[in-house]
N, C-alpha and C. Protein backbone atom coordinates (compact mmCIF):
# COMPACT_ATOMS: atom_id res chain seq x y z
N UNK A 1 0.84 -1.18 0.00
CA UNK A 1 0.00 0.00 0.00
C UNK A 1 0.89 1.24 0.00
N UNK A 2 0.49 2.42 -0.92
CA UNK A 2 1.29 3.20 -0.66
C UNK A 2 0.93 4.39 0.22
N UNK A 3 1.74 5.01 0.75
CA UNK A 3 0.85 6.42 1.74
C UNK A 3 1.78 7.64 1.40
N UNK A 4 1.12 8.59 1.71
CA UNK A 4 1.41 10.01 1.41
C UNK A 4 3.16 10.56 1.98
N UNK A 5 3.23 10.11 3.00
CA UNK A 5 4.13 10.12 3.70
C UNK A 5 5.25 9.50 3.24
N UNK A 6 5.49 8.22 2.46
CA UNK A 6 6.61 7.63 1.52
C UNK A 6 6.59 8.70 0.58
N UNK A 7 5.64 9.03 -0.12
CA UNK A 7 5.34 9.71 -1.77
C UNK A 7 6.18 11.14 -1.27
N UNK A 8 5.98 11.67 -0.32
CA UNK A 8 6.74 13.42 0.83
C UNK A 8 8.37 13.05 0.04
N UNK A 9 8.78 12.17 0.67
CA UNK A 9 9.98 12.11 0.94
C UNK A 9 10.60 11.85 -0.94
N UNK A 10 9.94 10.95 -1.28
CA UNK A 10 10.39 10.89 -3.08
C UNK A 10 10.61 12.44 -3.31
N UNK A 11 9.36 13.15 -3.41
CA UNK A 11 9.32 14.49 -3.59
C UNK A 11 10.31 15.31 -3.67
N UNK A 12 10.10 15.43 -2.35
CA UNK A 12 11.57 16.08 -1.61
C UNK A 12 12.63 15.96 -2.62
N UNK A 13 13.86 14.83 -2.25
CA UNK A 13 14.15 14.50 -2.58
C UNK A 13 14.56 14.47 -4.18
N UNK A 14 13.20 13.84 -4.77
CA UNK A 14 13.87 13.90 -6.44
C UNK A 14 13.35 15.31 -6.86
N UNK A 15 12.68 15.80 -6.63
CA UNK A 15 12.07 17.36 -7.46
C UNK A 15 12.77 18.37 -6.90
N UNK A 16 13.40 18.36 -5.57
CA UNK A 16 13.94 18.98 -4.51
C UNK A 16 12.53 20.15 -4.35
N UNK A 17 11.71 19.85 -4.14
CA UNK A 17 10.69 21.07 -4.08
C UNK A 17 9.89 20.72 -2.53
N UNK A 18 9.47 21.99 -1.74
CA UNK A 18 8.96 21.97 -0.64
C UNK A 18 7.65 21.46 -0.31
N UNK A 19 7.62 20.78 0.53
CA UNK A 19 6.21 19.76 0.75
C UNK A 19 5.71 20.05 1.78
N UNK A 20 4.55 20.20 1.87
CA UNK A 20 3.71 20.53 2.98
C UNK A 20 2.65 19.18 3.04
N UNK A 21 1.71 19.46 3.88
CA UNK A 21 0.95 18.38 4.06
C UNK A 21 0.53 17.72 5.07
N UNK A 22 -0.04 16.54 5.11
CA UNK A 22 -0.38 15.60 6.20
C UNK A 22 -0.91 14.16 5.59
N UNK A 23 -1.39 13.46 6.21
CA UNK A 23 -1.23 11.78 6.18
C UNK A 23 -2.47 11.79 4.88
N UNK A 24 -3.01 13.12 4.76
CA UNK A 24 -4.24 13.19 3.74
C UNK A 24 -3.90 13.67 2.57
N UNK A 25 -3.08 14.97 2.87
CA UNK A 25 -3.20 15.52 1.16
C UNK A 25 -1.90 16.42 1.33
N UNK A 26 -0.79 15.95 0.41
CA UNK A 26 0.18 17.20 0.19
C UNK A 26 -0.21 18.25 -0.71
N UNK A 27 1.00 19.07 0.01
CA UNK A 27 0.95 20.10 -0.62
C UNK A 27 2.24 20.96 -1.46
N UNK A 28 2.70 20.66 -2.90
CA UNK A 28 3.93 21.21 -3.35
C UNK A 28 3.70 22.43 -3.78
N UNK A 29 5.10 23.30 -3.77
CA UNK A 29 5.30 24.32 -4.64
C UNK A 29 6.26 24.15 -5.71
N UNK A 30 6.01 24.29 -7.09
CA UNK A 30 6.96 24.07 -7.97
C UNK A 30 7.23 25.55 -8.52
N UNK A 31 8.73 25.36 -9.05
CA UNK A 31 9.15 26.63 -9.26
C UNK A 31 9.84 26.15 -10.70
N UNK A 32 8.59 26.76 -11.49
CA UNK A 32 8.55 26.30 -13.49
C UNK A 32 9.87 27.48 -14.01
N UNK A 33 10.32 26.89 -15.27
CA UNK A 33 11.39 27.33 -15.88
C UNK A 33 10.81 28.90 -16.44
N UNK A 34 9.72 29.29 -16.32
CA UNK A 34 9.09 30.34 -16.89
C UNK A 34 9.36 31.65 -15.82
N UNK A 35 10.06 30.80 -14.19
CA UNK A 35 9.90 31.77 -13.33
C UNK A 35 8.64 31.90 -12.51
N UNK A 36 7.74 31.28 -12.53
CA UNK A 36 6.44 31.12 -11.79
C UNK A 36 6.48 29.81 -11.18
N UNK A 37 5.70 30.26 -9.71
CA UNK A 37 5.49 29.18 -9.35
C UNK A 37 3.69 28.21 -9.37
N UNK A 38 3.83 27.00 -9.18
CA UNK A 38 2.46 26.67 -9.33
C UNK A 38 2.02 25.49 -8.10
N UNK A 39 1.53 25.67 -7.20
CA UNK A 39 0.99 24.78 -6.54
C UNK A 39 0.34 23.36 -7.09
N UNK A 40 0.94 22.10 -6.50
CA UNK A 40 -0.05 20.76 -6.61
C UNK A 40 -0.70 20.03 -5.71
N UNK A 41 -1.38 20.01 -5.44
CA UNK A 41 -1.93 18.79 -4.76
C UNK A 41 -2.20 17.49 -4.76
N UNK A 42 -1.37 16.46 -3.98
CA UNK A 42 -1.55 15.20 -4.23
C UNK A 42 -2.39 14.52 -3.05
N UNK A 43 -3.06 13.54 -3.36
CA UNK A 43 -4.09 12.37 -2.21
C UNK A 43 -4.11 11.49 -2.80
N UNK A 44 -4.57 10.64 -2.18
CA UNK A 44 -4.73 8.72 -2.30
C UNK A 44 -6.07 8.75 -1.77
N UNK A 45 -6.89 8.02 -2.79
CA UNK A 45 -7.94 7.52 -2.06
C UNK A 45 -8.30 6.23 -2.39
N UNK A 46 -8.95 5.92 -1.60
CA UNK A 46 -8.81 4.23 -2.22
C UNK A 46 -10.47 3.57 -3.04
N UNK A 47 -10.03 2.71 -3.84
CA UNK A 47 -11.26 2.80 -4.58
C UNK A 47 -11.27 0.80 -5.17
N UNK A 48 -12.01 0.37 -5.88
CA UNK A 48 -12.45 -1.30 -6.00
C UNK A 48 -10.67 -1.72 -6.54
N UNK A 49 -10.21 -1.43 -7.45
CA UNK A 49 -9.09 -1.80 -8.22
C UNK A 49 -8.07 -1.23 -7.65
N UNK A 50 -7.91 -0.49 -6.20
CA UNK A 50 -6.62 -0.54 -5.44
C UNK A 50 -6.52 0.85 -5.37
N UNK A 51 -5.42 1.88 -5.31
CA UNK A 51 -5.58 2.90 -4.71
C UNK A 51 -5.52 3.99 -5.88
N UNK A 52 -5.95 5.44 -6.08
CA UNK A 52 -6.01 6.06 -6.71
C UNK A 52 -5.44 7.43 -6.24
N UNK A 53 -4.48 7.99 -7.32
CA UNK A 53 -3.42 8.83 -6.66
C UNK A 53 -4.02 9.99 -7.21
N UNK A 54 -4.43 10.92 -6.96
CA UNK A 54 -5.05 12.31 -7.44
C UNK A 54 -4.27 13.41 -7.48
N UNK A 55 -3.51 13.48 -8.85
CA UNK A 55 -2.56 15.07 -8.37
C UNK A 55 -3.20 16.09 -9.18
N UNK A 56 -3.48 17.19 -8.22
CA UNK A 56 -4.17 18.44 -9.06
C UNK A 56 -3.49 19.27 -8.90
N UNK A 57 -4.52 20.58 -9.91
CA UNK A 57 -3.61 22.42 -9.10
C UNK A 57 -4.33 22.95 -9.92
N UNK A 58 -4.94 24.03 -9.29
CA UNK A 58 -6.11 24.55 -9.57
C UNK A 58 -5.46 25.60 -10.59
N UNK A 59 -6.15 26.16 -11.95
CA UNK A 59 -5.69 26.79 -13.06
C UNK A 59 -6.70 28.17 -12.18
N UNK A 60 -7.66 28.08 -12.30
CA UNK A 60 -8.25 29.66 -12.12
C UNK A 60 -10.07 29.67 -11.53
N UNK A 61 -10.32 30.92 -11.69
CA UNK A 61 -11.90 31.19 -11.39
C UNK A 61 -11.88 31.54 -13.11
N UNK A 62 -13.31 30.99 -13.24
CA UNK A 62 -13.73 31.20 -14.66
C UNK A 62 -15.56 31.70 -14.85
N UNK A 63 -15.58 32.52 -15.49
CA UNK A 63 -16.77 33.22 -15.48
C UNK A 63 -17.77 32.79 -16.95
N UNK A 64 -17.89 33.23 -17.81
CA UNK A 64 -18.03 32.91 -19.21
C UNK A 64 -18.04 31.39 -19.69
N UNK A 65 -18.93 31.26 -20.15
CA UNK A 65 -19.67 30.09 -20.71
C UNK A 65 -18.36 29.87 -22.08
N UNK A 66 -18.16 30.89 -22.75
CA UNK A 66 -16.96 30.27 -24.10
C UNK A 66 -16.11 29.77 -23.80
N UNK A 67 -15.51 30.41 -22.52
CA UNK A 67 -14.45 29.85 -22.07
C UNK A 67 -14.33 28.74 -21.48
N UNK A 68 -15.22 28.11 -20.59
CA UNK A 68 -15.62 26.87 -19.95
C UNK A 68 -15.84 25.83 -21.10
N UNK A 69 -16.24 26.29 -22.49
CA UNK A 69 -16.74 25.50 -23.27
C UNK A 69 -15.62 25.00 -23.91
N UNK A 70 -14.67 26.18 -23.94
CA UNK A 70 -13.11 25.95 -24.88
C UNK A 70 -12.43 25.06 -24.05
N UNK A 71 -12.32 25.20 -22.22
CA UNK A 71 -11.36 24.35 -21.62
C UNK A 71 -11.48 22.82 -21.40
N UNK A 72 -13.01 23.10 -21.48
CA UNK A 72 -13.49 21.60 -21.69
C UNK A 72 -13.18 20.78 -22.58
N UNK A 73 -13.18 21.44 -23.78
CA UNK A 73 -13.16 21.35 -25.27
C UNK A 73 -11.94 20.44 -25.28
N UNK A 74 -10.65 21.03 -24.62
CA UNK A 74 -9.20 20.88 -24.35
C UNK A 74 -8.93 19.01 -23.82
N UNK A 75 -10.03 18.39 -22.90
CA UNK A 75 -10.17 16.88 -22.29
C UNK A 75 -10.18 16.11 -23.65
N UNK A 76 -10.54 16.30 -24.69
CA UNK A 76 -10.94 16.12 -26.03
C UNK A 76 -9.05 15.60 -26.46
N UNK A 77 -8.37 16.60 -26.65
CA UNK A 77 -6.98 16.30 -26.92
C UNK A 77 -5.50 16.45 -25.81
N UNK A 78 -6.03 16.16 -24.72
CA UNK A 78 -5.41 16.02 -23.85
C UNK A 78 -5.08 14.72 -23.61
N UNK A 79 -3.61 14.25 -23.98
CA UNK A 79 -2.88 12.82 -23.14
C UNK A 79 -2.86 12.57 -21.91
N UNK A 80 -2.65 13.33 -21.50
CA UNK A 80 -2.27 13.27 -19.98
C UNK A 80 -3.13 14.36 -19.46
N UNK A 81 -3.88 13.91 -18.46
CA UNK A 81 -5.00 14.44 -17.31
C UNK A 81 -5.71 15.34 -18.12
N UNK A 82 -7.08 15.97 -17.25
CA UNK A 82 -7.97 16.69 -17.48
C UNK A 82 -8.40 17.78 -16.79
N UNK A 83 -8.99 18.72 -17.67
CA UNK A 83 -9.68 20.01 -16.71
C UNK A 83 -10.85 19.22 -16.26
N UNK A 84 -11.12 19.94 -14.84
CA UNK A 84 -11.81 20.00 -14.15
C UNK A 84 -12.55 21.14 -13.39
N UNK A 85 -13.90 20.86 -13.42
CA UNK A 85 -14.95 22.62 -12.76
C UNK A 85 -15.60 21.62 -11.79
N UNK A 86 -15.58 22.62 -10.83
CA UNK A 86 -16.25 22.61 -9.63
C UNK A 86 -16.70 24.02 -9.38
N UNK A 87 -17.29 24.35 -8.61
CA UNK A 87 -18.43 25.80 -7.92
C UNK A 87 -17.70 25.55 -6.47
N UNK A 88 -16.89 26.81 -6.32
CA UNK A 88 -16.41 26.50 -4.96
C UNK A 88 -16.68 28.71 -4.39
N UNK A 89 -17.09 28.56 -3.30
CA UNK A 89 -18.52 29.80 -2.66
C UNK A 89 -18.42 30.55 -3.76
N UNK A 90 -19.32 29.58 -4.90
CA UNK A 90 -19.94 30.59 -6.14
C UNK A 90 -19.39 31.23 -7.24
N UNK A 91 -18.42 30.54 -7.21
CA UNK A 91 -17.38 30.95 -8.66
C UNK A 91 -17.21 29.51 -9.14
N UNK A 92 -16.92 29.55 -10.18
CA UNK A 92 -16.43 28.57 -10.98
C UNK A 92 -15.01 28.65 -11.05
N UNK A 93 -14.62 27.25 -10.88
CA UNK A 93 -12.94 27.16 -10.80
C UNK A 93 -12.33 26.03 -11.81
N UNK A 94 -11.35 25.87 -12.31
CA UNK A 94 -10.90 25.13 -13.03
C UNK A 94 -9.68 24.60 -12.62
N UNK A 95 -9.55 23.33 -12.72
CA UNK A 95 -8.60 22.28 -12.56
C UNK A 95 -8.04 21.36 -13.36
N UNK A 96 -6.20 21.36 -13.20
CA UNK A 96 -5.75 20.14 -14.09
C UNK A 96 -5.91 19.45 -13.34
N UNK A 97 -6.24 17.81 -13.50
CA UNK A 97 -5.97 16.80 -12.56
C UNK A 97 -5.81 15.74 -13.45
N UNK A 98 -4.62 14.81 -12.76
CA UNK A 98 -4.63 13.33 -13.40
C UNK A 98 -4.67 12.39 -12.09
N UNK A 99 -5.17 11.22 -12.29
CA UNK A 99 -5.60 10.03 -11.47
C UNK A 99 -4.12 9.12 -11.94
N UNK A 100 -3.82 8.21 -10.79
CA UNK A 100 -2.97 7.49 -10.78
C UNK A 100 -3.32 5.83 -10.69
N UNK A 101 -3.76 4.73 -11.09
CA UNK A 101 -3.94 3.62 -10.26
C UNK A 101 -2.87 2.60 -10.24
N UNK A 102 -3.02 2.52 -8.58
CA UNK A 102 -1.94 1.75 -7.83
C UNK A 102 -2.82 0.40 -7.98
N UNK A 103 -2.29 -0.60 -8.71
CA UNK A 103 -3.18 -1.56 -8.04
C UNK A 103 -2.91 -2.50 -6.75
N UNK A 104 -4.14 -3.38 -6.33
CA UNK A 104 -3.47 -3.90 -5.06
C UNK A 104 -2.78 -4.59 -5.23
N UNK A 105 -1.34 -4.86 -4.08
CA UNK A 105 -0.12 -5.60 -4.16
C UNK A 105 1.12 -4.79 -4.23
N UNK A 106 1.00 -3.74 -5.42
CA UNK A 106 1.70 -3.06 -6.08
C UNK A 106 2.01 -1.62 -5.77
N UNK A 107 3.00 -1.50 -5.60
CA UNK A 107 3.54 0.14 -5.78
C UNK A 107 3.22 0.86 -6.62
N UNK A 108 3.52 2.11 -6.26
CA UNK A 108 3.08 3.68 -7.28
C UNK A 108 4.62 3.61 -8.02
N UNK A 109 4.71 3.31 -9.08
CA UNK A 109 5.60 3.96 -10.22
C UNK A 109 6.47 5.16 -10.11
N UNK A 110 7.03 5.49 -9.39
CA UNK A 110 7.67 6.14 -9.08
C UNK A 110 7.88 7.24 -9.82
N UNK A 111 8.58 7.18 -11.23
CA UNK A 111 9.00 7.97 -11.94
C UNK A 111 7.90 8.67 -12.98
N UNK A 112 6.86 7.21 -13.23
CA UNK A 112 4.95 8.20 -14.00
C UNK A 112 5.04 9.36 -12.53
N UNK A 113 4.78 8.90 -11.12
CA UNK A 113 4.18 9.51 -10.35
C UNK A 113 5.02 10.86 -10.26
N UNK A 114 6.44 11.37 -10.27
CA UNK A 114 7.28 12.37 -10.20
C UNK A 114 7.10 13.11 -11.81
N UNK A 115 6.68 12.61 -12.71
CA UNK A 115 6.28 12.89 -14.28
C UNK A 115 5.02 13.99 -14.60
N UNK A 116 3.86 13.12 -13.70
CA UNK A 116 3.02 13.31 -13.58
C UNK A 116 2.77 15.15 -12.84
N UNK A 117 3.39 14.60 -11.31
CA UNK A 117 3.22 16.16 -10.45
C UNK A 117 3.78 17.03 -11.63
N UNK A 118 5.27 16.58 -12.26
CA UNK A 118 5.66 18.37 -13.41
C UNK A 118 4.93 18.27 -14.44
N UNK A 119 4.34 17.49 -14.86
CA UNK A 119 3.40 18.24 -16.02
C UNK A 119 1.85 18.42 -15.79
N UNK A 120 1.32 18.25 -14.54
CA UNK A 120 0.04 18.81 -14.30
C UNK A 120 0.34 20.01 -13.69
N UNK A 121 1.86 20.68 -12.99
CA UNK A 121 2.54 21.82 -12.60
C UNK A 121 2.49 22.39 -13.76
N UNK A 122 3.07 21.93 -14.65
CA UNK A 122 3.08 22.81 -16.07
C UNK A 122 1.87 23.25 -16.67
N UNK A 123 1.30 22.50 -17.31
CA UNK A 123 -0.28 22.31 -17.79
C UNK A 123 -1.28 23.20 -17.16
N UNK A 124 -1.19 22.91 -15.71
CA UNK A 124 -2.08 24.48 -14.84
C UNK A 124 -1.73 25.64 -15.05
N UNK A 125 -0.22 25.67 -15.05
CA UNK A 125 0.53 27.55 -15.30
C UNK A 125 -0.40 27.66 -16.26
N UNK A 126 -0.24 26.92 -17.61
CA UNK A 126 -0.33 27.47 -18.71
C UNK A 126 -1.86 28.28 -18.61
N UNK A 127 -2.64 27.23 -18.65
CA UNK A 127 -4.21 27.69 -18.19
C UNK A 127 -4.07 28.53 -17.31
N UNK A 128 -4.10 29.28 -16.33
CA UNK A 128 -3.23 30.12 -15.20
C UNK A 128 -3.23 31.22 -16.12
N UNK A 129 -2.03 31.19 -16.20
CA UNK A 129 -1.26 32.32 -17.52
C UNK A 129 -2.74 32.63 -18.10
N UNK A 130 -3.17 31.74 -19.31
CA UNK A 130 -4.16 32.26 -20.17
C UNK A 130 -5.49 33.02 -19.47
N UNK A 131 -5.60 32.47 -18.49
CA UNK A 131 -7.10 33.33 -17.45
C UNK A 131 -6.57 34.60 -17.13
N UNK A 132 -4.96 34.81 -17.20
CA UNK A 132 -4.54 35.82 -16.24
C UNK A 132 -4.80 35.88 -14.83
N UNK A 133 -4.59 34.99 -14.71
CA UNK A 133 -4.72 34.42 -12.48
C UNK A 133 -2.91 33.97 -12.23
N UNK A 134 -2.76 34.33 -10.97
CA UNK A 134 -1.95 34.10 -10.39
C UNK A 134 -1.94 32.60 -9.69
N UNK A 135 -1.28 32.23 -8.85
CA UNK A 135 -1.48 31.03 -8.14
C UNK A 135 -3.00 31.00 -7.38
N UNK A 136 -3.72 30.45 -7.69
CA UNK A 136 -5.31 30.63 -6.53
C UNK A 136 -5.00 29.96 -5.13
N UNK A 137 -4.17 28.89 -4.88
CA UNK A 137 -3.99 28.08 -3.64
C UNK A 137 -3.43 28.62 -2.53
């Protein structure tokens, strides 16, 4: 089984980037080649086929229906992870997130899972950037 607390220390370690957190949900800051930084969030939750690794980072508040329609649009040709909207007190927010599955027995992949946090880091700036929002987290 894997826990949050092994996944801290990889972090650390291979990204050299600062981790915050608890036994539930970290919390990184990455510091992108563009000079910006972008918050991720990683959790485990567990689900029928073994555990599921959730790394997000929120891109922005979004107002406008074109635009929600375009980022959506984006899940369409996206390899790796997806936007995500939620209504959080009454704004609309947007999220990269990709899912991880650990199955049971088995370890988290180490190097997808360190792959993964920099390009859903990346992928949010960008969206970020384009809303003109700063870090929201």
């Amino acid at each position: 089984m894997t826990n949050l607390i092994e996944l801290a220390e990889f972090v650390r370690v291979n990204l050299r980037v600062p981790v915050q957190g608890n036994a539930k949900q970290l919390i990184l800051t990455l510091s992108l080649n563009s000079g910006r930084t972008q918050t991720v969030l990683v959790s485990i939750k567990q689900a029928s086929e073994g555990q599921l690794i959730e790394v997000r980072s929120r891109c922005g508040v979004i107002s406008d229906a074109k635009s929600i329609r375009a980022l959506l649009k984006r899940n369409l040709t996206t390899g790796l992870g997806g936007i995500a909207m939620e209504k959080v007190e009454g704004h609309h927010v947007i999220d990269y997130v990709q899912r991880l599955v650990v199955p049971p027995g088995l370890g988290v992949n180490i190097a997808e899972f360190l792959d993964t946090i920099s390009s859903i880091g990346v992928q949010a700036d960008v969206i970020e950037s384009k809303l003109g929002h700063a870090d929201v987290f």
